[in-house]
PDB file of N, CA and C in Angstrom:
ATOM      1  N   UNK A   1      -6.008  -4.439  13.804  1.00  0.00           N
ATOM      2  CA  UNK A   1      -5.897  -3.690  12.559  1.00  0.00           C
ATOM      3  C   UNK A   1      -4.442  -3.310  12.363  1.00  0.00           C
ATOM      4  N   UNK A   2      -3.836  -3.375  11.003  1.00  0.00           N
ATOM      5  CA  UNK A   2      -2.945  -3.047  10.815  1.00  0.00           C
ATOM      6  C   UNK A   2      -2.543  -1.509  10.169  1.00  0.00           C
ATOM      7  N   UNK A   3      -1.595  -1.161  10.464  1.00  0.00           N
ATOM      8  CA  UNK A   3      -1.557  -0.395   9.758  1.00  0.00           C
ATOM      9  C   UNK A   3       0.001   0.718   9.427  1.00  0.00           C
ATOM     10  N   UNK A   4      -0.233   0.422   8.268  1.00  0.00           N
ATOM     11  CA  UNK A   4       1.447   1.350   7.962  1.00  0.00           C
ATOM     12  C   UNK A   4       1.166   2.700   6.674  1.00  0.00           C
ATOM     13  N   UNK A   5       2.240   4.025   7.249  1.00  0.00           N
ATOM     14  CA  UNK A   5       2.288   4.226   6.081  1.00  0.00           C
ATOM     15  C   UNK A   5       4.055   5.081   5.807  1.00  0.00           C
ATOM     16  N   UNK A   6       3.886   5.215   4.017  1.00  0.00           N
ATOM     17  CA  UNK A   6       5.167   5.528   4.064  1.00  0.00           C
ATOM     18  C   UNK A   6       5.284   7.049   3.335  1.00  0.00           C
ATOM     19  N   UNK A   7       6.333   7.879   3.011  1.00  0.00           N
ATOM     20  CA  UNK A   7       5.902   9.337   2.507  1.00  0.00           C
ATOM     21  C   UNK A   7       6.801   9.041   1.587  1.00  0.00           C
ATOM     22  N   UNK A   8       6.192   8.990  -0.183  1.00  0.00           N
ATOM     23  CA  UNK A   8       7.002   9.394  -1.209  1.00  0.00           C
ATOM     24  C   UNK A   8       7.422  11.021  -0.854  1.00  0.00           C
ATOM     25  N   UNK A   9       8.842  10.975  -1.539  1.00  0.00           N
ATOM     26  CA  UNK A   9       9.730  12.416  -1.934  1.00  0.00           C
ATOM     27  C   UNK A   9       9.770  12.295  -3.682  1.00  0.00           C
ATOM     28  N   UNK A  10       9.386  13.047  -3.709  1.00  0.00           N
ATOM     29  CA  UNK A  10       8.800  13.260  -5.607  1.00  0.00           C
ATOM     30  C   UNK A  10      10.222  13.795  -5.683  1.00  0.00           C
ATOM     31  N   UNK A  11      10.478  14.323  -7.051  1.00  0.00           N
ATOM     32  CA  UNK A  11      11.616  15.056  -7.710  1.00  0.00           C
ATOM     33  C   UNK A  11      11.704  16.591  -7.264  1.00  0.00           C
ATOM     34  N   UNK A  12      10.560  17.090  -7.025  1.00  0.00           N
ATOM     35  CA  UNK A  12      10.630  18.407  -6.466  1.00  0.00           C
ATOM     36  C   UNK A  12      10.744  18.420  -5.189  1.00  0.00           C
ATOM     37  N   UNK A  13      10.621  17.503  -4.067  1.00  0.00           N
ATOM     38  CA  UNK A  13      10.668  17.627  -2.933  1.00  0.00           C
ATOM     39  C   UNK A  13       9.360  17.553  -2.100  1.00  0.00           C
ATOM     40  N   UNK A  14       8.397  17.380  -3.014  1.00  0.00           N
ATOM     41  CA  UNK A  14       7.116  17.012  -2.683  1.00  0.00           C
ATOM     42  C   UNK A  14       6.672  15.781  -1.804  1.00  0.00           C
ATOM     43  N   UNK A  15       6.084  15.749  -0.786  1.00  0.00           N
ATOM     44  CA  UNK A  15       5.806  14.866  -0.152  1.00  0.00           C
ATOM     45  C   UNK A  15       4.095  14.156  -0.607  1.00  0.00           C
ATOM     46  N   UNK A  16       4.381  13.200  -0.428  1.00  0.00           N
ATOM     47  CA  UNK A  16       3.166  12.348  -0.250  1.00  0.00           C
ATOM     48  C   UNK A  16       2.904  11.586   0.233  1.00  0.00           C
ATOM     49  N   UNK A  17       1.849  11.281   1.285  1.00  0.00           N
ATOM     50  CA  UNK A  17       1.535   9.812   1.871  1.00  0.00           C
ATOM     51  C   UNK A  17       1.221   9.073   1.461  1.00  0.00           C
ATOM     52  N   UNK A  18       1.731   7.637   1.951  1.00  0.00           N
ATOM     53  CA  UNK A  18       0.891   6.633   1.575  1.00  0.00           C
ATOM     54  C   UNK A  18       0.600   6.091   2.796  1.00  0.00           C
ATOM     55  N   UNK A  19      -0.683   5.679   2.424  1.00  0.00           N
ATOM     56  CA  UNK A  19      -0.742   4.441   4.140  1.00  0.00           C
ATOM     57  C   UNK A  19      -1.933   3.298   3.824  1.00  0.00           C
ATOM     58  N   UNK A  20      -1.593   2.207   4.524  1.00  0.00           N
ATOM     59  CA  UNK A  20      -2.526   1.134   4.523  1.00  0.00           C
ATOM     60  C   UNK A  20      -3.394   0.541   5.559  1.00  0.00           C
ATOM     61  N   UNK A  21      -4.565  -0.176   5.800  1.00  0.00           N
ATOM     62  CA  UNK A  21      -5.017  -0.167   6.952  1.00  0.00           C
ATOM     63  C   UNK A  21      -5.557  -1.544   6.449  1.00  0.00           C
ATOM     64  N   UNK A  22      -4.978  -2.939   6.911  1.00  0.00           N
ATOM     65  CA  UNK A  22      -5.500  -4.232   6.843  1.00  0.00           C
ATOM     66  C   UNK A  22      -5.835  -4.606   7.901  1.00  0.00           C
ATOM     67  N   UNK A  23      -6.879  -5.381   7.831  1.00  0.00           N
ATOM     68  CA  UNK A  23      -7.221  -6.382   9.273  1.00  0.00           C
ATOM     69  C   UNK A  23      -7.251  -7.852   8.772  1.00  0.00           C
ATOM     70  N   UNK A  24      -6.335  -8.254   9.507  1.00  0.00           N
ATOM     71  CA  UNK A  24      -6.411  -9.640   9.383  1.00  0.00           C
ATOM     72  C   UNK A  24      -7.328 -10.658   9.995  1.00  0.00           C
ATOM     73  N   UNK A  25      -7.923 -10.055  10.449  1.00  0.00           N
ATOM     74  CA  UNK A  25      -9.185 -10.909  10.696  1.00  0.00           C
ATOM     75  C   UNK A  25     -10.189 -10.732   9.545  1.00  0.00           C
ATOM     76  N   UNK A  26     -10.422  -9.825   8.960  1.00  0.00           N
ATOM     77  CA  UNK A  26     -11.784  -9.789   8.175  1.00  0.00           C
ATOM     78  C   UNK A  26     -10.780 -10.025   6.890  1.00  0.00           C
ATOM     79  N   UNK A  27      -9.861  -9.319   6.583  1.00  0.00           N
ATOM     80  CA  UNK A  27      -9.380  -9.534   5.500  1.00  0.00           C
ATOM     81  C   UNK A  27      -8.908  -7.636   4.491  1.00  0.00           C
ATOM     82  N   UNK A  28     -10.311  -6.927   5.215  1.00  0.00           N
ATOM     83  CA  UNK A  28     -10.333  -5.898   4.631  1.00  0.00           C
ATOM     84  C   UNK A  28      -9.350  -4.739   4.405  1.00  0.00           C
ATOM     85  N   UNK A  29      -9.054  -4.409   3.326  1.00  0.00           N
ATOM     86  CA  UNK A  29      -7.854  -3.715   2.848  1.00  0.00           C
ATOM     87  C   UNK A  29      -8.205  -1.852   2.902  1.00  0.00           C
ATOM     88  N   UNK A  30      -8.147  -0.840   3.182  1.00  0.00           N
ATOM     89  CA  UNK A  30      -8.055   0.220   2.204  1.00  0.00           C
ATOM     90  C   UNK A  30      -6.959   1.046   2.260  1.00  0.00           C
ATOM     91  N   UNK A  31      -6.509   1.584   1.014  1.00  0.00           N
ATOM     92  CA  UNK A  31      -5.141   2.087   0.558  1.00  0.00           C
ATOM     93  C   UNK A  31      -5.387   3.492   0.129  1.00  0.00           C
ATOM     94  N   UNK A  32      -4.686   4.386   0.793  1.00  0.00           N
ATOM     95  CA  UNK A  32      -4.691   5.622   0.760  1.00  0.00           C
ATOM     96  C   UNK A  32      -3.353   6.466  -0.104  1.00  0.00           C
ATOM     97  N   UNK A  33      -3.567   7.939  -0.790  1.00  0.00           N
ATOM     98  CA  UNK A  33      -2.838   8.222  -1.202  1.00  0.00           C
ATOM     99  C   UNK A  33      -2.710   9.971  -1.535  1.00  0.00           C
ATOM    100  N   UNK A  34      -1.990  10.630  -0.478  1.00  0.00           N
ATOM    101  CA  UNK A  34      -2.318  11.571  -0.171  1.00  0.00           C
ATOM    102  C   UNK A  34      -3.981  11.936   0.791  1.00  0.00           C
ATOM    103  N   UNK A  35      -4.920  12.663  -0.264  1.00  0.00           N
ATOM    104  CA  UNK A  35      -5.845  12.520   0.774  1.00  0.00           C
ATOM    105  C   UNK A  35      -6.768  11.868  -0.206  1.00  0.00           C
ATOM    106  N   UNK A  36      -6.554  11.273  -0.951  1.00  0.00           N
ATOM    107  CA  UNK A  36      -7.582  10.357  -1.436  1.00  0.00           C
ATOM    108  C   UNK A  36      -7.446   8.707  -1.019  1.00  0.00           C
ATOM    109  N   UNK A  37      -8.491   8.270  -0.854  1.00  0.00           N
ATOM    110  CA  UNK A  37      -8.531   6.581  -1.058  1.00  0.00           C
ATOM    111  C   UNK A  37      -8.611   5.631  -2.301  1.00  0.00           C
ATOM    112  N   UNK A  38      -7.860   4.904  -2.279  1.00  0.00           N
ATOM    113  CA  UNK A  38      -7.349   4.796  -4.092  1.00  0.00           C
ATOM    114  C   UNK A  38      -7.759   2.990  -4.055  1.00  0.00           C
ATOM    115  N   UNK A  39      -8.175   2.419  -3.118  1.00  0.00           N
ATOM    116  CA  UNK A  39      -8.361   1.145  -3.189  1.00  0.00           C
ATOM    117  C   UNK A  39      -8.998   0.426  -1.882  1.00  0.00           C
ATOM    118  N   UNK A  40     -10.138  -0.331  -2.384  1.00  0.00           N
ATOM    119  CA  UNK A  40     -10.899  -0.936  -1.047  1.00  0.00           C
ATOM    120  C   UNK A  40     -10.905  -2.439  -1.454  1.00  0.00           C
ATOM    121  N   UNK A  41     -10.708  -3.194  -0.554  1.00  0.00           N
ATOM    122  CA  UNK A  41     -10.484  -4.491  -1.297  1.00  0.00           C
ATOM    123  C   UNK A  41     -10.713  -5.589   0.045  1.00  0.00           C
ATOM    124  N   UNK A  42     -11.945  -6.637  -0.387  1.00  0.00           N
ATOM    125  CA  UNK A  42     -12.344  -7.571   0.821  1.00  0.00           C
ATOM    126  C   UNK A  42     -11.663  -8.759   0.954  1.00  0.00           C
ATOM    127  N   UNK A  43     -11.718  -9.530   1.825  1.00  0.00           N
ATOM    128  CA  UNK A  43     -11.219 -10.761   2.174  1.00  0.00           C
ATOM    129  C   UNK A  43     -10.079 -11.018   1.563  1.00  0.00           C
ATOM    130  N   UNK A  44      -9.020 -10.165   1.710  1.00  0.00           N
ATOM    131  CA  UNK A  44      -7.568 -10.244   1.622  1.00  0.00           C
ATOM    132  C   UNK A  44      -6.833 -10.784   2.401  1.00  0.00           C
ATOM    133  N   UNK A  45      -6.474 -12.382   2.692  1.00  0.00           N
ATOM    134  CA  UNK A  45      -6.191 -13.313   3.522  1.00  0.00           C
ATOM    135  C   UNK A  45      -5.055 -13.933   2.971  1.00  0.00           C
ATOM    136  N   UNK A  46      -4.675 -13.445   1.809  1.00  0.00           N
ATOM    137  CA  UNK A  46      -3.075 -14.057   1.105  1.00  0.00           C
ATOM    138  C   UNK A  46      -2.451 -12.585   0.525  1.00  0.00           C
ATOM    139  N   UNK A  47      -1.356 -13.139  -0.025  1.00  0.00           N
ATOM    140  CA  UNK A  47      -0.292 -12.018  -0.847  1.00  0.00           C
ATOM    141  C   UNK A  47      -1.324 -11.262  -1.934  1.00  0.00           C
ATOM    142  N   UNK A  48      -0.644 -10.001  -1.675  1.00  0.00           N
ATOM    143  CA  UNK A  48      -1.623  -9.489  -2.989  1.00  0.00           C
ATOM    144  C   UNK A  48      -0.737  -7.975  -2.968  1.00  0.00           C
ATOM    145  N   UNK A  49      -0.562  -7.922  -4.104  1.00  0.00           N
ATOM    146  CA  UNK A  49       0.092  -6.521  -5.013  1.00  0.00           C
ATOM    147  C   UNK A  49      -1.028  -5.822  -5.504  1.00  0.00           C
ATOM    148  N   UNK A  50      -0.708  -4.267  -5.125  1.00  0.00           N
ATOM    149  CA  UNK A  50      -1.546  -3.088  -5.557  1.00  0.00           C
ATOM    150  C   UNK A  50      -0.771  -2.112  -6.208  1.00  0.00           C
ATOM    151  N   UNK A  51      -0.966  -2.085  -7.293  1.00  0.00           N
ATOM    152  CA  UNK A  51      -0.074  -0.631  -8.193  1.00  0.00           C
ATOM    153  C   UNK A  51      -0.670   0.426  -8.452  1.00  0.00           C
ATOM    154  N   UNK A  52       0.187   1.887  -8.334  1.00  0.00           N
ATOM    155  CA  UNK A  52      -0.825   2.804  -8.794  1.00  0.00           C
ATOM    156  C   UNK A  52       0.484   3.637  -8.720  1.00  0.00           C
ATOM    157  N   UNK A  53       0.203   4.867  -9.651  1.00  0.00           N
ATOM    158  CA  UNK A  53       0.638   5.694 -10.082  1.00  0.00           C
ATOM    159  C   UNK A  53       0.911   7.280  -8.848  1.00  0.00           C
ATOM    160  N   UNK A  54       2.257   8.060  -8.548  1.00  0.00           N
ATOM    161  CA  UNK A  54       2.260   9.414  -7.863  1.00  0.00           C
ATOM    162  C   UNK A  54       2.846   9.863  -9.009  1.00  0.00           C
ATOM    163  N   UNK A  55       2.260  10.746  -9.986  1.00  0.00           N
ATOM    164  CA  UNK A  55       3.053  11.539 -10.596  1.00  0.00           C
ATOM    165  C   UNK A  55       3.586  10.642 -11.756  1.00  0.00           C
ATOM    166  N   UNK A  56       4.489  10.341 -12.089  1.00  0.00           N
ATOM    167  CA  UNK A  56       5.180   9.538 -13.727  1.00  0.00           C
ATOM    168  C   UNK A  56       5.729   8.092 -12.481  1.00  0.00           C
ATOM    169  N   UNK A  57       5.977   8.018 -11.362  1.00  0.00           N
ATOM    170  CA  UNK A  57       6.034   6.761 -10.918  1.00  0.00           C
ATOM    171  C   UNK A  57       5.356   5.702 -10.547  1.00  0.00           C
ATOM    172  N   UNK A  58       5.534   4.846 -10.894  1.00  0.00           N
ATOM    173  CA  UNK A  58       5.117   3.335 -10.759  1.00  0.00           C
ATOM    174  C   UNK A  58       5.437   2.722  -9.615  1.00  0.00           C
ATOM    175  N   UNK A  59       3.799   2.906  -8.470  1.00  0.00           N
ATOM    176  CA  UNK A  59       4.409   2.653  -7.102  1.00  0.00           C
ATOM    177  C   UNK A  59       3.817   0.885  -7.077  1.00  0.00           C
ATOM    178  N   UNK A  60       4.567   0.362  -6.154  1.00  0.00           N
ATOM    179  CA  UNK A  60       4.132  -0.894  -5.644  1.00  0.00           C
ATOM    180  C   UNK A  60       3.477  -1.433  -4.650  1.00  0.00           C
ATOM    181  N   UNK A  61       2.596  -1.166  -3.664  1.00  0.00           N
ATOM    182  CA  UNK A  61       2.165  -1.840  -2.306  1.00  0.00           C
ATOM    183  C   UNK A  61       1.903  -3.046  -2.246  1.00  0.00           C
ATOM    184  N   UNK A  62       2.776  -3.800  -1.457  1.00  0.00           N
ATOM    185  CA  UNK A  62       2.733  -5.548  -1.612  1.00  0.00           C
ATOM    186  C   UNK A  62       2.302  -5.843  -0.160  1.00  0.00           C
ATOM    187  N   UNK A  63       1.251  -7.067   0.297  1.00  0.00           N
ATOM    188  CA  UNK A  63       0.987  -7.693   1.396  1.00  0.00           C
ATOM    189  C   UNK A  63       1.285  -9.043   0.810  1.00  0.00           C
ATOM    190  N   UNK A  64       2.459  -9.303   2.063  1.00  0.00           N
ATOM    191  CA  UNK A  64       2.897 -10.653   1.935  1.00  0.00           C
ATOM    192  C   UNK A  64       2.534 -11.346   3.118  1.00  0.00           C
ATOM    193  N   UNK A  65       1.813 -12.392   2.806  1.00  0.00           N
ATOM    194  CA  UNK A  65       1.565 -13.417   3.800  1.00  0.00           C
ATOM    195  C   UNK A  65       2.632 -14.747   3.833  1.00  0.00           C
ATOM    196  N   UNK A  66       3.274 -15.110   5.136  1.00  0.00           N
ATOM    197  CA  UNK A  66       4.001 -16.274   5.757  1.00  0.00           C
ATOM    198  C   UNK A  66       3.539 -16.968   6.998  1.00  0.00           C
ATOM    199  N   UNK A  67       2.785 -17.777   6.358  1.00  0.00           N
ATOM    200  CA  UNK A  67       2.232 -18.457   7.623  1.00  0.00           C
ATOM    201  C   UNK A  67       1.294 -17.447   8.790  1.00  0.00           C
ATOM    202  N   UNK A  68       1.273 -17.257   9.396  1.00  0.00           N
ATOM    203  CA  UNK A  68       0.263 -16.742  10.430  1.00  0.00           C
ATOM    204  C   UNK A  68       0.245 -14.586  10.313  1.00  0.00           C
ATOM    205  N   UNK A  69       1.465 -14.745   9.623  1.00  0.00           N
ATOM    206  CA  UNK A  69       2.179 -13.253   9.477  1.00  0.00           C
ATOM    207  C   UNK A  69       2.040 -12.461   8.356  1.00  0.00           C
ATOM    208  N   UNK A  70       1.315 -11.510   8.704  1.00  0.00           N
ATOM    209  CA  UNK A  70       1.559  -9.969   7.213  1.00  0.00           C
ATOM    210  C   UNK A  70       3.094  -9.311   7.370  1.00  0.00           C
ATOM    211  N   UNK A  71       3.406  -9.378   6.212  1.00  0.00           N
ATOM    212  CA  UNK A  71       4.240  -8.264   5.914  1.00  0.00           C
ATOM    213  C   UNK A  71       3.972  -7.619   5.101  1.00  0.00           C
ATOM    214  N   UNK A  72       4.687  -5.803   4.923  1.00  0.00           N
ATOM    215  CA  UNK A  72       3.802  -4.682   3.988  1.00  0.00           C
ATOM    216  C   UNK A  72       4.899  -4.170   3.405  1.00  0.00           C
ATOM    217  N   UNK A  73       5.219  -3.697   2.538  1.00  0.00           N
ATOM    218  CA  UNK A  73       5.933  -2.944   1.711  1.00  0.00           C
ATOM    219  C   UNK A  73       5.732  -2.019   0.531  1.00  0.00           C
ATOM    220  N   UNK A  74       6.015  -1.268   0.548  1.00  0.00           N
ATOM    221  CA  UNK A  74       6.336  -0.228  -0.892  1.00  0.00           C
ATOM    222  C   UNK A  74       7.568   0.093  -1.196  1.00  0.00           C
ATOM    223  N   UNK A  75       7.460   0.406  -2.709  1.00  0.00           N
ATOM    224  CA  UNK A  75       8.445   0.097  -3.734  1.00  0.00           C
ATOM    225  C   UNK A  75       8.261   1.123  -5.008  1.00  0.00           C
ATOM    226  N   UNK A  76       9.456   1.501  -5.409  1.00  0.00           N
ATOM    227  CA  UNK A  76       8.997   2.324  -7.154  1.00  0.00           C
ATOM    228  C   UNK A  76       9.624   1.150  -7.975  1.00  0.00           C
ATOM    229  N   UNK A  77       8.770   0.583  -8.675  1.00  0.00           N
ATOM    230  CA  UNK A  77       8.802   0.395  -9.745  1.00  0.00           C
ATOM    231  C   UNK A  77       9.510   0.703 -10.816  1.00  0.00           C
ATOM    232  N   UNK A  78      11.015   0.665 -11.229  1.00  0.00           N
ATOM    233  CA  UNK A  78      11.579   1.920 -11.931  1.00  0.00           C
ATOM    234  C   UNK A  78      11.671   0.443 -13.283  1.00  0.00           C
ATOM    235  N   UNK A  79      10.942  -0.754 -13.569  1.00  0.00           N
ATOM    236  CA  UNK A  79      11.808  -1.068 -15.047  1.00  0.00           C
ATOM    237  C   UNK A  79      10.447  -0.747 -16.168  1.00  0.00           C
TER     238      UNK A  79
END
């Protein structure tokens, strides 16, 4: 199981988590945000982008697949 997460800093100084929990064996995704769960998603075995909103920003969570390998990232969205 994988798993990462990262802490937005809002404009006020506000913290928030994010975190992800993939398994690459089954595929299964769920995406957390603060203390809610904001996305459940099955047999996720390629690249796949998840967007969702903290506040007026436009966040990004990307799983990139290369050959045998996940990579995870988040991103704001600022265009």
């Amino acid at each position: 199981m994988n798993c990462f997460n990262w802490t937005y800093i809002g404009d006020r100084a506000e913290k928030t988590r994010v975190g992800l929990y993939h398994s690459a064996d089954s595929g299964n995704v769920m995406l957390y945000c603060g203390q809610n769960v904001i996305v459940i998603d099955f047999y996720v075995h390629d690249s796949k982008k998840y967007t969702f909103f903290i506040g007026d920003e436009l966040c990004e969570v990307t799983i990139e697949r290369k050959g045998n390998s996940y990579y995870y990232s988040m991103e704001i969205n600022t265009q």
